[in-house]
C-alpha atoms as a PDB file:
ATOM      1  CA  UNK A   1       0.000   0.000   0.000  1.00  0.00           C
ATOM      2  CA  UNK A   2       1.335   3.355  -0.938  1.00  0.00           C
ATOM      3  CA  UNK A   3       1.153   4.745   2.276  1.00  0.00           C
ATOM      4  CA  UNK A   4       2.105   8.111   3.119  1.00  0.00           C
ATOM      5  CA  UNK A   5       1.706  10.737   6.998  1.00  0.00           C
ATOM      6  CA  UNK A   6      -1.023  13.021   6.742  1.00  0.00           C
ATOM      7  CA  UNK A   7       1.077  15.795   8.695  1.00  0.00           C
ATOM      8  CA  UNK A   8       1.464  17.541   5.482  1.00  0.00           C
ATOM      9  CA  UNK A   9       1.252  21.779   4.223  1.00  0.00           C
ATOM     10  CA  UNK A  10      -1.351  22.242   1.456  1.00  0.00           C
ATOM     11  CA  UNK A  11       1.918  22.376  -1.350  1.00  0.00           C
ATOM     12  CA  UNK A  12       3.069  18.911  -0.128  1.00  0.00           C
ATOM     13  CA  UNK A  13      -0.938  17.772   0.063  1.00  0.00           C
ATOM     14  CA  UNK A  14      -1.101  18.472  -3.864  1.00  0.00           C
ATOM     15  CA  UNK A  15       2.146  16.976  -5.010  1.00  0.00           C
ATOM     16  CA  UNK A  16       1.425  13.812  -2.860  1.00  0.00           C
ATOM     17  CA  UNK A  17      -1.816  14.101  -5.339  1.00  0.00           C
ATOM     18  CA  UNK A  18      -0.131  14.366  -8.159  1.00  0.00           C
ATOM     19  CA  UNK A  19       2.163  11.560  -7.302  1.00  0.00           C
ATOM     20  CA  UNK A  20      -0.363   9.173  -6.567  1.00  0.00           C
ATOM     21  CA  UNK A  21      -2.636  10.189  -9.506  1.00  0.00           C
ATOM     22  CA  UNK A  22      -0.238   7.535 -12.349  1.00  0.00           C
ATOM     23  CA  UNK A  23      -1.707   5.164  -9.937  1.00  0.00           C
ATOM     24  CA  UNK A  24      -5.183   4.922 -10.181  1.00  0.00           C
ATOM     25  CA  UNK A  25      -7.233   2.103 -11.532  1.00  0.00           C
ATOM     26  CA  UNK A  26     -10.222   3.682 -13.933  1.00  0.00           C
ATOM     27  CA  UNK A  27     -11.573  -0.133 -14.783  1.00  0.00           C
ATOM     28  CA  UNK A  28     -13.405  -2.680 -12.709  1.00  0.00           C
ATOM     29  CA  UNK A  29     -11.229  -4.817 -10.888  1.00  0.00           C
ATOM     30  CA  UNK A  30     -13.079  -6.262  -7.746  1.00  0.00           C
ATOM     31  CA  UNK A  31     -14.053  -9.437  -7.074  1.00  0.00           C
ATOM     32  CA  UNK A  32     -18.016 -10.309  -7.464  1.00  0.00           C
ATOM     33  CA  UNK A  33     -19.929  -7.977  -4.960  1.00  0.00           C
ATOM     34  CA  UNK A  34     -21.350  -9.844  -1.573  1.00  0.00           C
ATOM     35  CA  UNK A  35     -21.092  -6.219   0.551  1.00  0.00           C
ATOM     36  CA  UNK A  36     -20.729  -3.226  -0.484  1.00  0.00           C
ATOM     37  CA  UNK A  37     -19.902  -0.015   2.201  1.00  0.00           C
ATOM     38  CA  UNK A  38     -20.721   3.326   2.775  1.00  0.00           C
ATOM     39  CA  UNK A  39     -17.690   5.917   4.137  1.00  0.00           C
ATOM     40  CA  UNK A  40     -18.896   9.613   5.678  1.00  0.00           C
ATOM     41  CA  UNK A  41     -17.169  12.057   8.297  1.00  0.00           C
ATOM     42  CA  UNK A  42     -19.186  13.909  10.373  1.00  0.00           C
ATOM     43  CA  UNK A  43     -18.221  17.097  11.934  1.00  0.00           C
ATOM     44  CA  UNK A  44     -18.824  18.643  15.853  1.00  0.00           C
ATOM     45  CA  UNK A  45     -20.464  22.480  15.445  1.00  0.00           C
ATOM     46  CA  UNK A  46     -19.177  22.872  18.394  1.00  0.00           C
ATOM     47  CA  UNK A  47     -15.965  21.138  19.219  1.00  0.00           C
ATOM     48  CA  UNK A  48     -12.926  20.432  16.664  1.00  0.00           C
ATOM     49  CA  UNK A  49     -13.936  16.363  16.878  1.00  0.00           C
ATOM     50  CA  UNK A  50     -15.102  14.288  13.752  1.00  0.00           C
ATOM     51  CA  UNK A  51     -16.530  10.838  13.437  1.00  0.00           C
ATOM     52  CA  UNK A  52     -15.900   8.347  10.504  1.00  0.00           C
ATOM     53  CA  UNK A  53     -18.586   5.493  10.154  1.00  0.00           C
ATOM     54  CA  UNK A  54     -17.981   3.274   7.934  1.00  0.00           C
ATOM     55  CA  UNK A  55     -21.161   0.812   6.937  1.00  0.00           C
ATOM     56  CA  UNK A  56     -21.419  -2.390   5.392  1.00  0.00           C
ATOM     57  CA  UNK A  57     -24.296  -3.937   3.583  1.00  0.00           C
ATOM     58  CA  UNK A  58     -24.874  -7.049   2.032  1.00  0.00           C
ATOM     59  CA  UNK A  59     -25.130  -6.929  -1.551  1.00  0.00           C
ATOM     60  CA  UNK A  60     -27.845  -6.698  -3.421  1.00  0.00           C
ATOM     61  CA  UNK A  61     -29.812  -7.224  -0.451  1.00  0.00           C
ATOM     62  CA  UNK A  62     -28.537  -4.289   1.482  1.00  0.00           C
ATOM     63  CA  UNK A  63     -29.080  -5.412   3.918  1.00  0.00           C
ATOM     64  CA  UNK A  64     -26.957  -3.798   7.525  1.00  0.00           C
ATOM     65  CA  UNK A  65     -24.166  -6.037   8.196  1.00  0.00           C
ATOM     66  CA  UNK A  66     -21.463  -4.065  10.429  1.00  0.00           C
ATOM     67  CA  UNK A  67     -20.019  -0.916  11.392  1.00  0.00           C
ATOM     68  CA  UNK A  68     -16.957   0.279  12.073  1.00  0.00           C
ATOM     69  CA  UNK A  69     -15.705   3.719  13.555  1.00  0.00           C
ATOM     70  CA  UNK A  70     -13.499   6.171  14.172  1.00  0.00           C
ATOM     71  CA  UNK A  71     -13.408   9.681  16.506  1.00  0.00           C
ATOM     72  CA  UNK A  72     -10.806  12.332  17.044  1.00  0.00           C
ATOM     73  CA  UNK A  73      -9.998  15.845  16.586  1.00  0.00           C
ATOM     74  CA  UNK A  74      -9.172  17.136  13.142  1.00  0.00           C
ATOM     75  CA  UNK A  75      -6.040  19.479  12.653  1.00  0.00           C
ATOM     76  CA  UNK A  76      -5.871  19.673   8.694  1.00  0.00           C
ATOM     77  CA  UNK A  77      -8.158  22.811   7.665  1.00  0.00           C
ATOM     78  CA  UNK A  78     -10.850  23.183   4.983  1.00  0.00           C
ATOM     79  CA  UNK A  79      -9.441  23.659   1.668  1.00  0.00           C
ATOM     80  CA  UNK A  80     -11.378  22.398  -1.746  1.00  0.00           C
ATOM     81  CA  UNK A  81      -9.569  19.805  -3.596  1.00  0.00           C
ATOM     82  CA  UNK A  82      -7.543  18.637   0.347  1.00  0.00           C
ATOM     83  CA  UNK A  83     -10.725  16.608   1.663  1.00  0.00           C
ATOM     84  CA  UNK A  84      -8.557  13.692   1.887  1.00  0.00           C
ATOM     85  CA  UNK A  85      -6.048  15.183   4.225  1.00  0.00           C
ATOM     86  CA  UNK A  86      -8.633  16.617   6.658  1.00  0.00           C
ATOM     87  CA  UNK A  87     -10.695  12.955   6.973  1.00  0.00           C
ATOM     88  CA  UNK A  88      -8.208  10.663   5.805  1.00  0.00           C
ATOM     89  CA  UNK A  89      -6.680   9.323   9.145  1.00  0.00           C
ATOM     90  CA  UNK A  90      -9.920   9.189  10.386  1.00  0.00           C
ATOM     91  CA  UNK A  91     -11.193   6.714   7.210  1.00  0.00           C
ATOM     92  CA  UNK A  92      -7.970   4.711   7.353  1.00  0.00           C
ATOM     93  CA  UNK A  93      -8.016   4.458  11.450  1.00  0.00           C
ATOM     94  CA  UNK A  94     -11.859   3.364  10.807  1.00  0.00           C
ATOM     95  CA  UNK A  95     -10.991   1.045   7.717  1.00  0.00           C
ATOM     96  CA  UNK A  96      -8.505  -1.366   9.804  1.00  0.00           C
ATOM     97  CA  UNK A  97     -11.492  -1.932  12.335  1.00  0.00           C
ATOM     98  CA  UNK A  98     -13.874  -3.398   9.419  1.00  0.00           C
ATOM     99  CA  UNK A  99     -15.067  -6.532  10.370  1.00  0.00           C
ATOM    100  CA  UNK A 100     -16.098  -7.754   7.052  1.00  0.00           C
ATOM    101  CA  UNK A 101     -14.211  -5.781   4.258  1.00  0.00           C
ATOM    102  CA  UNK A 102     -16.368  -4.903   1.223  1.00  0.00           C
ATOM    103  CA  UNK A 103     -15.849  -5.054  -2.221  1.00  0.00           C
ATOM    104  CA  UNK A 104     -16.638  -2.080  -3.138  1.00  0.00           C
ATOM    105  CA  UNK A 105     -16.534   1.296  -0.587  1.00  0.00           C
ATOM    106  CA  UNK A 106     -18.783   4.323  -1.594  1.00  0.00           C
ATOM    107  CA  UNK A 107     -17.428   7.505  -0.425  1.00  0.00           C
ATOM    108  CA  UNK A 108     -19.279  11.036   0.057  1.00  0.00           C
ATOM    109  CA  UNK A 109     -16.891  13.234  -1.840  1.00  0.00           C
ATOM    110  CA  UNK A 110     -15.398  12.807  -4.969  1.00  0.00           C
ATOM    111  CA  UNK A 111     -13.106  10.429  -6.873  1.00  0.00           C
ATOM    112  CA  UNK A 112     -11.658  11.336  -9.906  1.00  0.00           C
ATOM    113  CA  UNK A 113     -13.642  14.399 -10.943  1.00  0.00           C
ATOM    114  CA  UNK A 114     -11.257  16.588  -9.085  1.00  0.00           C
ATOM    115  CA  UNK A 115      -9.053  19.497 -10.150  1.00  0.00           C
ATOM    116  CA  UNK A 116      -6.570  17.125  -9.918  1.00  0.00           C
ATOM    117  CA  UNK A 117      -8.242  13.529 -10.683  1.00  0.00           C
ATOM    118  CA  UNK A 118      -7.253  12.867  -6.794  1.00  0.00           C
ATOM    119  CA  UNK A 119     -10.408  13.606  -4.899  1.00  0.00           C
ATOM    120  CA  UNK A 120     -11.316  11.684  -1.831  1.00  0.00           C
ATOM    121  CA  UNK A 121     -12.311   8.029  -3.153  1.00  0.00           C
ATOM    122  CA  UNK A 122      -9.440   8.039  -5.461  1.00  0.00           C
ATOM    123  CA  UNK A 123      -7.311   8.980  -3.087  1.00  0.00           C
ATOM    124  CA  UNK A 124      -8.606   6.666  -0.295  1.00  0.00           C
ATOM    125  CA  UNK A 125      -9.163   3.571  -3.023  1.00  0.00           C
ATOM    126  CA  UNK A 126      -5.433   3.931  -3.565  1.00  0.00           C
ATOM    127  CA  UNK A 127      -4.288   4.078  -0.372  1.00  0.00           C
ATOM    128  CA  UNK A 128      -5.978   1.583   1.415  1.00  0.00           C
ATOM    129  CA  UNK A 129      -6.074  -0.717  -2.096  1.00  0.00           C
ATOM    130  CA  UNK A 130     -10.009  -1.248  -2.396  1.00  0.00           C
ATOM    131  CA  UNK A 131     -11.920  -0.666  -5.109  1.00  0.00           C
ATOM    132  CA  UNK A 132     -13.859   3.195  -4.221  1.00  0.00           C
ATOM    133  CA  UNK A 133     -16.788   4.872  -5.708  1.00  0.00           C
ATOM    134  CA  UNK A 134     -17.415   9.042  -5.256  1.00  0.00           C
ATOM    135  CA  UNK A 135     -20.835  10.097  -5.023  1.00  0.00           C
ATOM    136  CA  UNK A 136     -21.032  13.462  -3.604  1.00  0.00           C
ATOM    137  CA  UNK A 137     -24.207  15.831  -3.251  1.00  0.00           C
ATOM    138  CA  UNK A 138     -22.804  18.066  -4.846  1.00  0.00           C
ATOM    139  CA  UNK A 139     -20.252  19.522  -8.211  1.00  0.00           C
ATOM    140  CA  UNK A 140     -16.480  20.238  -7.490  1.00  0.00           C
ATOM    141  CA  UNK A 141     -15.337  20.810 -10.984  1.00  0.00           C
ATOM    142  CA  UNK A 142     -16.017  19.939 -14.543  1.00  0.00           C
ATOM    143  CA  UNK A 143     -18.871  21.275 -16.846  1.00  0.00           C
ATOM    144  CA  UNK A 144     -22.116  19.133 -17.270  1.00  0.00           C
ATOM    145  CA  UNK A 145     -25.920  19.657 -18.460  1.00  0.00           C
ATOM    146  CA  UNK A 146     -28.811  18.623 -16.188  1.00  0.00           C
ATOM    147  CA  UNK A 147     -29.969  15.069 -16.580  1.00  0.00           C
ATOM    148  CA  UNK A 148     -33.550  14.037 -17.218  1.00  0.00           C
ATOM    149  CA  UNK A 149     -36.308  14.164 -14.621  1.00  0.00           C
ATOM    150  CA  UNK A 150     -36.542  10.672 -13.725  1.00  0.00           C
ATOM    151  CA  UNK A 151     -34.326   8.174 -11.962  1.00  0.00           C
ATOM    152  CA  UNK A 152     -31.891   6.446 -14.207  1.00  0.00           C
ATOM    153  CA  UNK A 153     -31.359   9.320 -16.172  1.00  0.00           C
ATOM    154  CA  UNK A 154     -27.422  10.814 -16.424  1.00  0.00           C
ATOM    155  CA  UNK A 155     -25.218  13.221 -17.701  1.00  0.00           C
ATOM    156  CA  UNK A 156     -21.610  13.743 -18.379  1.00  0.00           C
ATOM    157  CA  UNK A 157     -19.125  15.282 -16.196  1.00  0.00           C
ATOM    158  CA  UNK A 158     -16.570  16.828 -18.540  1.00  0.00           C
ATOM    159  CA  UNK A 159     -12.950  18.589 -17.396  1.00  0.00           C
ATOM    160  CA  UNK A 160     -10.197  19.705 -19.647  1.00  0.00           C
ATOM    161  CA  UNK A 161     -12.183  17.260 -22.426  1.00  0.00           C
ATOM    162  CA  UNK A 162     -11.818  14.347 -20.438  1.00  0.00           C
ATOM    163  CA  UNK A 163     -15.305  12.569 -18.497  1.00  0.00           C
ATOM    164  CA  UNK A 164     -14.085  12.648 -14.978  1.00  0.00           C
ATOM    165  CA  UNK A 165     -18.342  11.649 -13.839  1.00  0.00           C
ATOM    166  CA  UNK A 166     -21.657  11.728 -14.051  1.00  0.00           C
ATOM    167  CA  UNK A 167     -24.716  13.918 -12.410  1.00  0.00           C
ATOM    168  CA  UNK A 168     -27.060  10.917 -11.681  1.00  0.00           C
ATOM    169  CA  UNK A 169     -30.921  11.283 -10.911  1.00  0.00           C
ATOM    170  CA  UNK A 170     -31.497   8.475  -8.112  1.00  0.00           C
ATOM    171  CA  UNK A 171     -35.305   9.350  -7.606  1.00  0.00           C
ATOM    172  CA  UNK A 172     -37.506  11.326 -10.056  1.00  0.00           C
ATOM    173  CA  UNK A 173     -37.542  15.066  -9.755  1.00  0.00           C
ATOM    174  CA  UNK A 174     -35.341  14.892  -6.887  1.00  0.00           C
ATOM    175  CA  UNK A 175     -31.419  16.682  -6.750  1.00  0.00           C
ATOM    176  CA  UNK A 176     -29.093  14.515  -8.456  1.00  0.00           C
ATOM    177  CA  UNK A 177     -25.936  12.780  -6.882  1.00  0.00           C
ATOM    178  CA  UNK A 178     -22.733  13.402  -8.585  1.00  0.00           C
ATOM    179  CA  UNK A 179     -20.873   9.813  -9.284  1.00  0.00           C
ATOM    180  CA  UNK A 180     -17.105   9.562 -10.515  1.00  0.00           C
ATOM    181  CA  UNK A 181     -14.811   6.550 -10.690  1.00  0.00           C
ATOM    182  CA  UNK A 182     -12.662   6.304  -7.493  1.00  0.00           C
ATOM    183  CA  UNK A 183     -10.209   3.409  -8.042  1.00  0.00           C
ATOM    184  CA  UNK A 184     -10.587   0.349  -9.671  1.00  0.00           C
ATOM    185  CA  UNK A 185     -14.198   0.512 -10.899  1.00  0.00           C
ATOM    186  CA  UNK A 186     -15.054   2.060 -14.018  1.00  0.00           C
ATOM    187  CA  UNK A 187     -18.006   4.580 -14.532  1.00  0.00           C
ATOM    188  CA  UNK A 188     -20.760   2.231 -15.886  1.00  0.00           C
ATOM    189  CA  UNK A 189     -20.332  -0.166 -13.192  1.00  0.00           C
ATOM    190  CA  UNK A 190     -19.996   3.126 -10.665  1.00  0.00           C
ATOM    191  CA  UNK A 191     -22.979   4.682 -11.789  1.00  0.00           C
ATOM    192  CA  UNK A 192     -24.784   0.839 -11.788  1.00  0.00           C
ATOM    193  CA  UNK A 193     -23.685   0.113  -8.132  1.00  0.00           C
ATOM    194  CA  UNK A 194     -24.971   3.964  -6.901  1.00  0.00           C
ATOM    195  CA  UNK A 195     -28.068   2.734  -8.701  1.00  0.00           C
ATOM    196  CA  UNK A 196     -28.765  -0.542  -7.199  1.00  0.00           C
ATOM    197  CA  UNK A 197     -28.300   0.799  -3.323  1.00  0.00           C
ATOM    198  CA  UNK A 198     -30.786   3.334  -3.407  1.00  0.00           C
ATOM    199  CA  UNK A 199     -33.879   2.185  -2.189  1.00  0.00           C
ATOM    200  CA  UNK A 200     -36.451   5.410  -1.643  1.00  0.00           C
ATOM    201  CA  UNK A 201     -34.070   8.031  -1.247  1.00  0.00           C
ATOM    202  CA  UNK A 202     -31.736   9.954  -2.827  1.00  0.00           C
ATOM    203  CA  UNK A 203     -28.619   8.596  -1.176  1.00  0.00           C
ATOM    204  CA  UNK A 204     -27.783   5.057  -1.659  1.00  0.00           C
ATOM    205  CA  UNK A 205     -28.580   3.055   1.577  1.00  0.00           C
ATOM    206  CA  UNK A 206     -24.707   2.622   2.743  1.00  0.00           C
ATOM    207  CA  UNK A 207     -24.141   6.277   2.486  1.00  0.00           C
ATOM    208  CA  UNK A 208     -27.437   7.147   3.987  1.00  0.00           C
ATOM    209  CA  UNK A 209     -26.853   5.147   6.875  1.00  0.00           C
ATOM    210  CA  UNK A 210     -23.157   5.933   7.255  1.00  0.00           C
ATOM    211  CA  UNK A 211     -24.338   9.684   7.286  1.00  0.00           C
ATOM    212  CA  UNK A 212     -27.049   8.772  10.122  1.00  0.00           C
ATOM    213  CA  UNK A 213     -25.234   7.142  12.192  1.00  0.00           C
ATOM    214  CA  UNK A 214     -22.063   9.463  11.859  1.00  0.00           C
ATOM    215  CA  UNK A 215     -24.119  12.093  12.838  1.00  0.00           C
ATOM    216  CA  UNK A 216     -25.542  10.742  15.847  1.00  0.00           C
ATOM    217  CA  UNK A 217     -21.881   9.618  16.695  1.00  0.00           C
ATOM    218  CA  UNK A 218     -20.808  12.636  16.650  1.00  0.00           C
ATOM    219  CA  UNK A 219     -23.435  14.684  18.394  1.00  0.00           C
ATOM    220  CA  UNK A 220     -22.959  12.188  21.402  1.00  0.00           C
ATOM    221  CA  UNK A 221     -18.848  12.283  21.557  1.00  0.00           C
ATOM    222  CA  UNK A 222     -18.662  15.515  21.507  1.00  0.00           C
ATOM    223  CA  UNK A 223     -22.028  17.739  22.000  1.00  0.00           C
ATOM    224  CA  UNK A 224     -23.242  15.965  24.855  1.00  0.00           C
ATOM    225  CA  UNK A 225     -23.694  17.989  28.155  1.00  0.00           C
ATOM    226  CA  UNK A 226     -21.645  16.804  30.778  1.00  0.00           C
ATOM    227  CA  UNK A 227     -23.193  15.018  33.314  1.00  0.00           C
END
């Protein structure tokens, strides 16, 4: 694994990503899916702590089959295109407690549609070698049209006349997701497994849940009066 610190400046955060970037996988290689997992970081209002919950369904089921977790305080600030270095340690600390490792991890950021092809699931697919799907709520870069109305329907994320994505409509008339290969999982089968998890919602249940649960994580490590 191409492992690297995360007590980095913002320069050495974007040449790490451009050193990793000859490294990414943009076609499926994963074995057949029997799980697939959802990754999201939740953030304290109030304190400087985040939680990582990572959640694992079974596949196509989707049915909830573990959780795994991971709290601390985050040091690395807010900067667009540096998501990885602000919840990476958490991910990776939260990754080595999975139970049952999935084939296939969606993330809530972005993979390859990134001003530098290196956004969070790219990133994190490389580094912890698993195959890694973005599907963020919403754009970071590229130029795209609005899909269709109803679920299924897509457009192309373009950047620099390359298709780093898709905007994907998961429900009809509802906000569409924005889906990019992370690492070893091409677009069709990135846009099909975002497809097959949602199930009455705009998020795809392993995200959804992941979100829920990171949330409520969060709110109890760190917002909770003291007794």
């Amino acid at each position: 694994m191409p492992w690297h610190g995360w007590t980095v400046s913002p320069k050495e955060a974007r040449a790490l990503q451009e050193r990793l970037r000859p490294q990414r996988i943009l076609t499926d290689s994963f074995p057949p899916l029997a799980h697939v997992g959802g990754v999201d970081v939740a953030y304290s209002r109030m304190t400087g702590g985040a939680c990582c919950i990572i959640s694992v369904f079974t596949y196509p089921e989707l049915g909830l089959k573990s959780i795994a977790q991971a709290c601390g305080t985050v040091d690395f600030p807010y900067i667009p295109g540096l998501l990885t270095f602000r919840e990476g340690p958490l991910i990776e600390e939260a990754f080595g407690r999975l139970e049952i490792r999935p084939e296939v991890l969606l993330f809530d950021g972005h993979g390859i549609s990134h001003p530098r092809g290196m956004g969070v699931a790219t990133h994190m697919g490389i580094l912890l070698d698993c195959a890694a799907v973005g599907c963020a709520k919403t754009p970071l870069t590229g130029a795209f049209d609005p899909p269709g109305e109803h679920k299924g329907s897509m457009s192309l994320v373009r950047l620099r006349g390359e298709t780093v994505g898709c905007v994907l409509r998961t429900r009809d008339r509802v906000r569409p997701v924005f889906v990019s290969q992370g690492h070893r999982v091409g677009l069709e089968s990135a846009v099909r497994i975002c497809l097959s998890c949602v199930r009455g919602y705009r998020i795809p249940e392993p995200l959804r849940w992941a979100h829920i649960i990171a949330r409520r994580t969060v709110r109890a490590m760190f917002e909770s009066a003291p007794a």
